[in-house]
N, C-alpha and C. Protein backbone atom coordinates (compact mmCIF):
# COMPACT_ATOMS: atom_id res chain seq x y z
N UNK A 1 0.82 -1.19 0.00
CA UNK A 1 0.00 0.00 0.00
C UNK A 1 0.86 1.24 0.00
N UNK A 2 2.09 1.35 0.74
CA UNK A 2 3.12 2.45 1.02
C UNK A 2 3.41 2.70 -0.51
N UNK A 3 3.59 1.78 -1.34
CA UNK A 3 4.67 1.86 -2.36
C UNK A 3 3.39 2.78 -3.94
N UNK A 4 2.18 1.88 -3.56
CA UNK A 4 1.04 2.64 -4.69
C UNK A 4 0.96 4.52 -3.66
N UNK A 5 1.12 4.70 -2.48
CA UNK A 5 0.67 6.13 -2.25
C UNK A 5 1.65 6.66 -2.92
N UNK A 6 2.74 6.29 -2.60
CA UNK A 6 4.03 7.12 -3.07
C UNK A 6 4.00 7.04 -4.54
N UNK A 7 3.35 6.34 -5.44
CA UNK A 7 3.69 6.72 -6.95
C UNK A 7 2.32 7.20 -7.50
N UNK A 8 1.77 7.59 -6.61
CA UNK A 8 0.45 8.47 -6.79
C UNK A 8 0.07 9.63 -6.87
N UNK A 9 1.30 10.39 -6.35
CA UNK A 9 1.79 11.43 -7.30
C UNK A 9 2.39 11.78 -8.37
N UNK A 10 3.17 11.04 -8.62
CA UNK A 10 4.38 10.84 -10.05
C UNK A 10 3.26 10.27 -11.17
N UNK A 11 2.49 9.42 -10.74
CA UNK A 11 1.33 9.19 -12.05
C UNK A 11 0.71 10.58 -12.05
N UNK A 12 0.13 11.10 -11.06
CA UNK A 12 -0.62 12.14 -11.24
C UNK A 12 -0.31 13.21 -12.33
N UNK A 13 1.64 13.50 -11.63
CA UNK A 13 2.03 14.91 -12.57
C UNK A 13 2.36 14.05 -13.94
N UNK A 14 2.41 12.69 -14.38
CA UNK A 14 3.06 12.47 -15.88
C UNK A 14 1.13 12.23 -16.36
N UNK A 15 0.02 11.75 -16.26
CA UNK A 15 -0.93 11.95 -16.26
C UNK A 15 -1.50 13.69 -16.73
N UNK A 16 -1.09 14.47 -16.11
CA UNK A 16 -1.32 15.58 -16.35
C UNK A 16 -0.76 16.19 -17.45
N UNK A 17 0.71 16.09 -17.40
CA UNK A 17 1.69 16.42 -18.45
C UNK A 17 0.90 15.68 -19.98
N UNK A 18 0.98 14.26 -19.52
CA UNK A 18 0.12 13.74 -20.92
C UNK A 18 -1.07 14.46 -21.66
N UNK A 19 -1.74 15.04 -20.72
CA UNK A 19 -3.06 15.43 -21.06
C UNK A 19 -3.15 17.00 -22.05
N UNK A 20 -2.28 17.88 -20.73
CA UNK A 20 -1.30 18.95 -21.64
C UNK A 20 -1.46 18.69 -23.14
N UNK A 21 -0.07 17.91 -23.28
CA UNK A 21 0.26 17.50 -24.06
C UNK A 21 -0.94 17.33 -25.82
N UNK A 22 -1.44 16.26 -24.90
CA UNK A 22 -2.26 16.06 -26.31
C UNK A 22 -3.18 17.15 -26.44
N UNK A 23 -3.83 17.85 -25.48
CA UNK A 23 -4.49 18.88 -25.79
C UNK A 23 -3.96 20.24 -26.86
N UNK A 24 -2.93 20.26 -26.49
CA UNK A 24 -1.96 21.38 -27.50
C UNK A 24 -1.76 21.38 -28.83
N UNK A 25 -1.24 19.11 -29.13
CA UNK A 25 -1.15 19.24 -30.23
C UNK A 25 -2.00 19.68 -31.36
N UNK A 26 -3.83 19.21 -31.23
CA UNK A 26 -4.05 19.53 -32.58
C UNK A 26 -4.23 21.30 -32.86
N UNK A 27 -4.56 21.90 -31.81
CA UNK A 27 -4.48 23.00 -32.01
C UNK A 27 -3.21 23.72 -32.47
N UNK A 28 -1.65 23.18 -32.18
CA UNK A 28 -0.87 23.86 -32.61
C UNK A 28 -0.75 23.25 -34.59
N UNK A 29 -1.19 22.38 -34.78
CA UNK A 29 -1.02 21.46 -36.02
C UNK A 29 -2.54 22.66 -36.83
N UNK A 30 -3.03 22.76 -36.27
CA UNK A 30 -4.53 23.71 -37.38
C UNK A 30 -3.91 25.07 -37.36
N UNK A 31 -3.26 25.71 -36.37
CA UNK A 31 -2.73 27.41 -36.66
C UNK A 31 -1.53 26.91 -37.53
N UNK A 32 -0.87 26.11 -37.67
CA UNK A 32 0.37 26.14 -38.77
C UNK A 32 0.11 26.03 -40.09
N UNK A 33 -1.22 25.34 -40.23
CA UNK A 33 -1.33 24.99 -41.35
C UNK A 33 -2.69 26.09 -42.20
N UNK A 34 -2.86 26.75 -41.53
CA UNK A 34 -4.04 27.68 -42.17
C UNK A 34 -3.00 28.99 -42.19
N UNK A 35 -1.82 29.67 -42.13
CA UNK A 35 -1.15 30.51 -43.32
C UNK A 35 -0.43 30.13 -44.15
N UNK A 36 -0.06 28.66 -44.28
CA UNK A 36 0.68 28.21 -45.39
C UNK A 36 -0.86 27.78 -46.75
N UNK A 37 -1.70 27.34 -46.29
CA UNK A 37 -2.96 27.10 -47.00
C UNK A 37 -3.20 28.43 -47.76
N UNK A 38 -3.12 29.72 -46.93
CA UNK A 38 -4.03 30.70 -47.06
C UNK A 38 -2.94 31.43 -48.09
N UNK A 39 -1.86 30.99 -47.68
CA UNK A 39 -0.83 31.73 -48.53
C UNK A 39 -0.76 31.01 -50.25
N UNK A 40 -0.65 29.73 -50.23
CA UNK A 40 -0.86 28.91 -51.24
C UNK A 40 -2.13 29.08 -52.62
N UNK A 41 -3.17 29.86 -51.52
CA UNK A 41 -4.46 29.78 -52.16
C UNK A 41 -4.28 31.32 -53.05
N UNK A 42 -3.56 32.20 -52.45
CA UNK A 42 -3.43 33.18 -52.88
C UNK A 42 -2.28 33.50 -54.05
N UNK A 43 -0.64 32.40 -54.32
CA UNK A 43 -0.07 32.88 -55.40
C UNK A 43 -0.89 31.80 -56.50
N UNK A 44 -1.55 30.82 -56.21
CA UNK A 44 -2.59 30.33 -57.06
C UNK A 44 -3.36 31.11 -58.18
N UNK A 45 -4.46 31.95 -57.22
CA UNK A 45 -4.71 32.98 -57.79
C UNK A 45 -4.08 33.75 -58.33
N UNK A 46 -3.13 34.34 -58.22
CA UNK A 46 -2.05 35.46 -58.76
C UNK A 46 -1.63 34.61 -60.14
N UNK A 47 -0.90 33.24 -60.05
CA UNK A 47 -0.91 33.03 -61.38
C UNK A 47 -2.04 32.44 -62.12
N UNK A 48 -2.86 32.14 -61.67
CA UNK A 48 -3.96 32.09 -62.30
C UNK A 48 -4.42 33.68 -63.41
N UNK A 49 -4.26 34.44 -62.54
CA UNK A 49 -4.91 35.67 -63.23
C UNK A 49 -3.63 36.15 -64.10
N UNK A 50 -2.28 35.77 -63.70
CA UNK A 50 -1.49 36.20 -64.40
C UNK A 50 -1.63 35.34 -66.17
N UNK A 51 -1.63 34.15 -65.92
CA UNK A 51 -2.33 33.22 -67.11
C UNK A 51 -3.07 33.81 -67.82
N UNK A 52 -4.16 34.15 -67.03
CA UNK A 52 -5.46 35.13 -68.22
C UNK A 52 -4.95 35.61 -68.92
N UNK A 53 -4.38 36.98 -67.94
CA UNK A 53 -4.00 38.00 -68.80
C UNK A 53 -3.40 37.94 -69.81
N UNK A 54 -2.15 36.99 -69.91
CA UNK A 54 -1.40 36.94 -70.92
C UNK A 54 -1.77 36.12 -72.23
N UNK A 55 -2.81 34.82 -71.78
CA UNK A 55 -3.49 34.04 -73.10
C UNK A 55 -4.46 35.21 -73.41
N UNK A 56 -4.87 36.71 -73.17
CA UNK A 56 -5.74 37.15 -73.78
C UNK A 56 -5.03 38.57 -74.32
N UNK A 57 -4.19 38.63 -73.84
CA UNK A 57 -3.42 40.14 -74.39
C UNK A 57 -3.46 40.89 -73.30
N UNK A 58 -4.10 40.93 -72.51
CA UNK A 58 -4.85 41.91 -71.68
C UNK A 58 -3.24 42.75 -71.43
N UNK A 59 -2.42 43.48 -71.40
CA UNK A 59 -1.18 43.70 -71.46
C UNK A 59 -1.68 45.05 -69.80
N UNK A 60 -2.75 45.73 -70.18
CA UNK A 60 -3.05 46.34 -68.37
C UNK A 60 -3.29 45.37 -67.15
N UNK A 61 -3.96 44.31 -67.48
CA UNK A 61 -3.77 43.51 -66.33
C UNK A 61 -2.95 42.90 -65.74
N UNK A 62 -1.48 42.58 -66.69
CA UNK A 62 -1.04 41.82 -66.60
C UNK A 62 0.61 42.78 -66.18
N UNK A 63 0.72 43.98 -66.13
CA UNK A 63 0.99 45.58 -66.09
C UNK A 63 0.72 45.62 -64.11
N UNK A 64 -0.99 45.50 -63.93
CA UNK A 64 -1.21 45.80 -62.47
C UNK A 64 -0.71 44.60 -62.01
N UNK A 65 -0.50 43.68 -62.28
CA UNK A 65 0.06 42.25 -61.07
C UNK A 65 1.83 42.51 -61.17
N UNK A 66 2.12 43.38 -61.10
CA UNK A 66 3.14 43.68 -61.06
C UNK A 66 3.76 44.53 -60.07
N UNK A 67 4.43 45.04 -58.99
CA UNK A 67 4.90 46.22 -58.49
C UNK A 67 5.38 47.56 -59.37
N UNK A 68 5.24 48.69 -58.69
CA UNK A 68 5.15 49.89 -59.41
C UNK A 68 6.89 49.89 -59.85
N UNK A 69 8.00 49.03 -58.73
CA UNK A 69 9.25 49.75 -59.46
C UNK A 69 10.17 47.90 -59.57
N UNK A 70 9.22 47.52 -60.35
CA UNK A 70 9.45 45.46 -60.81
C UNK A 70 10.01 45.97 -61.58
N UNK A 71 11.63 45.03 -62.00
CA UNK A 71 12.21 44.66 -62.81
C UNK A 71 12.71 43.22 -63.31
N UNK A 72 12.10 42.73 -64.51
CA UNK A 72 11.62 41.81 -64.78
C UNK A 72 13.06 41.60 -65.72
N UNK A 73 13.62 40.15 -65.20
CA UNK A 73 15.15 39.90 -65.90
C UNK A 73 14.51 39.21 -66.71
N UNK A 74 15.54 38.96 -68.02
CA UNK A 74 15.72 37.61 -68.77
C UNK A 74 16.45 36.67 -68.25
N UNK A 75 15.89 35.56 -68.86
CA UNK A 75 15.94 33.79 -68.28
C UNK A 75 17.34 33.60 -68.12
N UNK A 76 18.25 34.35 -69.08
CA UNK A 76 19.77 34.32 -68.84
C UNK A 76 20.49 35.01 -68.24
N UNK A 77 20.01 35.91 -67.33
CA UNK A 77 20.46 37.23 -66.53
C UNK A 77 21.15 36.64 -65.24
């Protein structure tokens, strides 16, 4: 009986720690992965619209997806 009181604390705090534990993970696993998603979803779009523009001429649209002071190298630069 001496020997279960005495490890009836040490279960308690690794018990607890466990619980911690798993509680944290999925929440830290859903905030990591919703700005890499959110970021993904967005140069998607960007070349997506950059695509348009250029299979249609659109030469202003394709002008605004650009920064005001972009300098755009050649492939051999």
């Amino acid at each position: 009986m001496n020997s279960l009181l005495r490890s009836a604390p040490s279960s308690a705090i690794a018990l607890a720690i466990l619980l911690a534990l798993a509680a944290h993970a999925p929440l830290a696993s859903a905030a990591d992965k919703s700005p890499a998603a959110t970021d993904e979803a967005a140069l998607r779009k960007a070349g997506d619209l950059w695509n348009h523009a250029y299979k249609t001429l659109n030469v202003d649209a394709l002008v605004a997806l650009y920064a005001a002071d972009a300098v755009v190298m050649p492939e051999t630069a």
